[in-house]
N, C-alpha and C. Protein backbone atom coordinates (compact mmCIF):
# COMPACT_ATOMS: atom_id res chain seq x y z
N UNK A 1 75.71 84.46 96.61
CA UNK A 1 75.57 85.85 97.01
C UNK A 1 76.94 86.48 97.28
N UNK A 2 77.66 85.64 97.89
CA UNK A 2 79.38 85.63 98.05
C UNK A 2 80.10 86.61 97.24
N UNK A 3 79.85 86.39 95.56
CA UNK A 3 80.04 86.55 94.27
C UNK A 3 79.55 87.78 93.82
N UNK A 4 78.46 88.09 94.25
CA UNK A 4 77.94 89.55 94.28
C UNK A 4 78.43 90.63 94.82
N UNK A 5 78.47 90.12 96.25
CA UNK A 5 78.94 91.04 97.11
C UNK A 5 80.38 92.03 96.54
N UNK A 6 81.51 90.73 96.33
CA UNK A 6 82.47 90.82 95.71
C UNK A 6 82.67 91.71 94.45
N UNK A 7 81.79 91.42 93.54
CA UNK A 7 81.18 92.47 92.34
C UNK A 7 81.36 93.68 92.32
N UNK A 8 80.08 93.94 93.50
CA UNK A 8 79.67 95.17 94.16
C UNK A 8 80.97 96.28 94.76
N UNK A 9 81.26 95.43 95.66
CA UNK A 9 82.34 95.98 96.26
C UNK A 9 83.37 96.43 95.42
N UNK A 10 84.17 95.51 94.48
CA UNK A 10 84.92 95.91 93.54
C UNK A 10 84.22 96.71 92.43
N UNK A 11 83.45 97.23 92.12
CA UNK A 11 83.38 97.97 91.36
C UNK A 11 83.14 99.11 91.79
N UNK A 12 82.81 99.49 93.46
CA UNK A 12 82.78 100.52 94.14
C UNK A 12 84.15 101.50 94.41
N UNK A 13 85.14 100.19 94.31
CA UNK A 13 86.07 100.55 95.21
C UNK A 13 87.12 100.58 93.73
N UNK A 14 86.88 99.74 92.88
CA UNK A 14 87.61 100.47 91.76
C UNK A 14 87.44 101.84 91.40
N UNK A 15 86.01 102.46 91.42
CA UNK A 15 85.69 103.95 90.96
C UNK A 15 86.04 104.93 91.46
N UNK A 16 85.84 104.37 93.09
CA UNK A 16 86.98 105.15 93.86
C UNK A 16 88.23 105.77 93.07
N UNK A 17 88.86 104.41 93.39
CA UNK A 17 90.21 104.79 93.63
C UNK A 17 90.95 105.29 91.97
N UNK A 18 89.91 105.15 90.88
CA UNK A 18 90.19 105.53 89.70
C UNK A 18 90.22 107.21 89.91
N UNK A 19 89.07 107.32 90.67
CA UNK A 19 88.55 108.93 90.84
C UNK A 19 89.96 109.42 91.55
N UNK A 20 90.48 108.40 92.78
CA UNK A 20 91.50 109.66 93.57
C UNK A 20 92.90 109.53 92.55
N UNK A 21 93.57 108.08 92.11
CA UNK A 21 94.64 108.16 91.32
C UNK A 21 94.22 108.62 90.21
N UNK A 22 93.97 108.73 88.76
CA UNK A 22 93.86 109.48 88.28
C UNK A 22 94.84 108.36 86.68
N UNK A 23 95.29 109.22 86.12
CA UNK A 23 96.44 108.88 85.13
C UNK A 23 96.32 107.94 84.08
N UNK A 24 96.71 106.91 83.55
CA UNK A 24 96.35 106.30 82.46
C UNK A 24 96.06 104.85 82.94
N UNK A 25 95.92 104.27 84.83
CA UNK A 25 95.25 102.95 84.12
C UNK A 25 94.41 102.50 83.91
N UNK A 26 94.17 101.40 83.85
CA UNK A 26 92.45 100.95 83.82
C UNK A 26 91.55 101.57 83.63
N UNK A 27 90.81 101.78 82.79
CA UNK A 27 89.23 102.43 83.16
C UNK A 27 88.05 101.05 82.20
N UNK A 28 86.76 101.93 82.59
CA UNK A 28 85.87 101.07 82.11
C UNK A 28 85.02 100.74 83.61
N UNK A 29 83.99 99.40 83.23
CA UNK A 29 83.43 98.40 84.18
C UNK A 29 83.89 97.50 84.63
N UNK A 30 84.26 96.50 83.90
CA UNK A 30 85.25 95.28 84.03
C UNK A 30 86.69 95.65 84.38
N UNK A 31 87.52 96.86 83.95
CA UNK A 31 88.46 96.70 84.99
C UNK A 31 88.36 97.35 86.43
N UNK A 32 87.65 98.29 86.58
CA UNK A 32 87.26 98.69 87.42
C UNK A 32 86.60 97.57 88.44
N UNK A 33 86.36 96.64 88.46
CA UNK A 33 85.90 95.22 89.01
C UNK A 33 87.10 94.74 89.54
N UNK A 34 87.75 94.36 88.15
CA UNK A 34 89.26 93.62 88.88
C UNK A 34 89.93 94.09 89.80
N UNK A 35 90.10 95.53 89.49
CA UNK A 35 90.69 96.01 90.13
C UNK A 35 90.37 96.74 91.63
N UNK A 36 89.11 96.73 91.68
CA UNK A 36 88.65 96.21 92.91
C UNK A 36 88.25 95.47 93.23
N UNK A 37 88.36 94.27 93.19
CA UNK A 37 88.74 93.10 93.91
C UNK A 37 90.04 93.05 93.97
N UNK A 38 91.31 93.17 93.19
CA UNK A 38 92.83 93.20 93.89
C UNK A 38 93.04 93.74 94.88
N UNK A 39 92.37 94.81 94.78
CA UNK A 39 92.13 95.60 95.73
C UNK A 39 92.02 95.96 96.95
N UNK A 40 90.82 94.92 97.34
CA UNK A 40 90.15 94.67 98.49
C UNK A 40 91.00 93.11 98.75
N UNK A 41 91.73 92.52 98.18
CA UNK A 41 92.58 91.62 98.50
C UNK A 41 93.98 91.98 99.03
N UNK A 42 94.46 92.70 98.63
CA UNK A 42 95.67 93.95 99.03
C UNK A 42 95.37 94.23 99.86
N UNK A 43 94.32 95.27 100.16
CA UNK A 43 94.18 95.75 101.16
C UNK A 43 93.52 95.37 102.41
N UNK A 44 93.04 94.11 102.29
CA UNK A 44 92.56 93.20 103.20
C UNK A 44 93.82 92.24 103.94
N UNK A 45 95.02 92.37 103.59
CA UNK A 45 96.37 91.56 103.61
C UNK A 45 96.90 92.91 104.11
N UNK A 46 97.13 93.97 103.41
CA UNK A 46 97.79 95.02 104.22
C UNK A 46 97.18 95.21 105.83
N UNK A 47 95.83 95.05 105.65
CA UNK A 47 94.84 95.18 107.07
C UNK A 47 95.58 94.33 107.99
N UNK A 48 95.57 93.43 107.84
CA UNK A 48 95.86 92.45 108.59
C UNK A 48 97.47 92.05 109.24
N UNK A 49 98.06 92.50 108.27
CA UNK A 49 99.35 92.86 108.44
C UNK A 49 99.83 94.08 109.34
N UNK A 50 99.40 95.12 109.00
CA UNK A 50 99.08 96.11 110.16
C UNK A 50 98.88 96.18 111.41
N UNK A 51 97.99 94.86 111.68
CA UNK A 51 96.87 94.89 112.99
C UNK A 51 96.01 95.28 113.09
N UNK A 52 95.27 95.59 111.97
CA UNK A 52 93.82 96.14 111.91
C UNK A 52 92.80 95.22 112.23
N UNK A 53 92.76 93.86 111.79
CA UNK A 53 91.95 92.53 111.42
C UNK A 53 91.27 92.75 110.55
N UNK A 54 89.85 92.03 110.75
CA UNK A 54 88.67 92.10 110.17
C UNK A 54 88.17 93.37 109.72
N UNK A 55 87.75 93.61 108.55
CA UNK A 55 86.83 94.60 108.54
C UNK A 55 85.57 94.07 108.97
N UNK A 56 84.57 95.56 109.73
CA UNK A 56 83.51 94.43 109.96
C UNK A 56 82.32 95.69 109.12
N UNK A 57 81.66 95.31 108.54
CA UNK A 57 80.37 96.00 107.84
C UNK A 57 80.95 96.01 106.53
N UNK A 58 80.12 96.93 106.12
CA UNK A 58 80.16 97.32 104.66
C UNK A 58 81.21 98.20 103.98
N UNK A 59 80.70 99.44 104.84
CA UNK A 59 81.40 100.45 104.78
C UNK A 59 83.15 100.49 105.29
N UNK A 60 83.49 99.89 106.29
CA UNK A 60 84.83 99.06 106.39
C UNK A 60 85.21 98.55 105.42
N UNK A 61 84.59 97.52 104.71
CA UNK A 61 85.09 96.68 103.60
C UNK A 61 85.60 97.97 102.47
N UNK A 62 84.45 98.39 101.93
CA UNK A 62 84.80 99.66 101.14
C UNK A 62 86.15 100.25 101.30
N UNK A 63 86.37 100.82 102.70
CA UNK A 63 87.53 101.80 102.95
C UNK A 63 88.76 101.00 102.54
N UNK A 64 88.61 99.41 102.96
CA UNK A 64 89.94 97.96 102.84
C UNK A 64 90.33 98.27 101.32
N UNK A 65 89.39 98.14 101.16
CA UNK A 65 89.18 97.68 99.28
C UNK A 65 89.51 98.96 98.85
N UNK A 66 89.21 100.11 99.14
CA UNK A 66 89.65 101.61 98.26
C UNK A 66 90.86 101.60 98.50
N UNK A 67 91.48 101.85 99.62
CA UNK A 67 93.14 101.73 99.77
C UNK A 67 93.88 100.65 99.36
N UNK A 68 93.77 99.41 99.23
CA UNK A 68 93.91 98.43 98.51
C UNK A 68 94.08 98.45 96.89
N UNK A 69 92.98 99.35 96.74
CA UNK A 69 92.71 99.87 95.07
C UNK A 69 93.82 100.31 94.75
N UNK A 70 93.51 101.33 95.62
CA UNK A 70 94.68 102.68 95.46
C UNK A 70 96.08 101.92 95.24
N UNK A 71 96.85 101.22 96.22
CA UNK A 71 98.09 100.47 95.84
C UNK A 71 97.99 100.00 94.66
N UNK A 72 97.41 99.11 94.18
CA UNK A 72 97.11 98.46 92.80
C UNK A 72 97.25 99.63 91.87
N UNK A 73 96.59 100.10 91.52
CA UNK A 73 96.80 101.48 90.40
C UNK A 73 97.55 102.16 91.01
N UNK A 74 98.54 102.37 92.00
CA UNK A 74 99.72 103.22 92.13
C UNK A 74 100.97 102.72 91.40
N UNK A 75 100.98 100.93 91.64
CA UNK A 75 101.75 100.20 91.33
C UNK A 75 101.48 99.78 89.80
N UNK A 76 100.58 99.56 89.29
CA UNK A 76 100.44 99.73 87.45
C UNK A 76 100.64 100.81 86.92
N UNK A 77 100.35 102.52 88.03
CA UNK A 77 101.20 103.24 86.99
C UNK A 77 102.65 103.22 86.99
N UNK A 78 103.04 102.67 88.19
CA UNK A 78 104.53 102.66 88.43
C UNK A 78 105.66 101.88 87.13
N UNK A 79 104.53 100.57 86.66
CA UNK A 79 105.07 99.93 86.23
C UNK A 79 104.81 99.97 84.66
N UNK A 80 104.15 100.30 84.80
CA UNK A 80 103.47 100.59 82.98
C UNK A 80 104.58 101.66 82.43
N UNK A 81 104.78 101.33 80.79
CA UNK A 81 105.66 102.31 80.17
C UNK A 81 104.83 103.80 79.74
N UNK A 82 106.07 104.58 79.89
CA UNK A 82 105.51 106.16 79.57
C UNK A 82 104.90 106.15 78.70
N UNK A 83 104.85 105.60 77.75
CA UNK A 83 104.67 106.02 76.47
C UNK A 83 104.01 104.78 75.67
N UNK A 84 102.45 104.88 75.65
CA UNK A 84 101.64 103.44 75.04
C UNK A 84 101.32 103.43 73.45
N UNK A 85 101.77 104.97 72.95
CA UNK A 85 101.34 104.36 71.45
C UNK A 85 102.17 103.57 70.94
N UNK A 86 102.98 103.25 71.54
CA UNK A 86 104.09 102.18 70.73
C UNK A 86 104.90 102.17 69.60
């Protein structure tokens, strides 16, 4: 169920944060997954780092994992080249 949750969450929190950054990365289902789960791993490490701790519920997790997102696709557009037709 672990595995689900995880799913869930990342694909919530990828759509998010696709919706607030914007620009050329990731889109789809599957990255939108990964990338929330990096996400919510980032931002579950930023949490904690902070002094926030635990998220506790659902909706906590969500907020971890959207800002979390958000870094992740701030930092792939950062790093990705201008220009992809190659």
């Amino acid at each position: 169920m672990d595995l689900l949750y995880w799913i869930i969450l990342g694909f919530i929190a990828g759509a998010l944060s696709g919706a607030v950054v914007g620009g050329r990365t990731a889109r789809g289902c599957l990255p939108n997954v990964i990338i929330g789960v990096l996400g919510a791993v980032v931002g579950g490490w930023l949490a904690r780092e902070l002094g926030f701790g635990q998220a506790q519920g659902f909706i906590a997790a969500i907020v971890v994992a959207v800002v979390g997102a958000i870094v992740v696709r701030v930092v792939l557009e950062a790093v990705s080249p201008n220009d992809r037709r190659g």
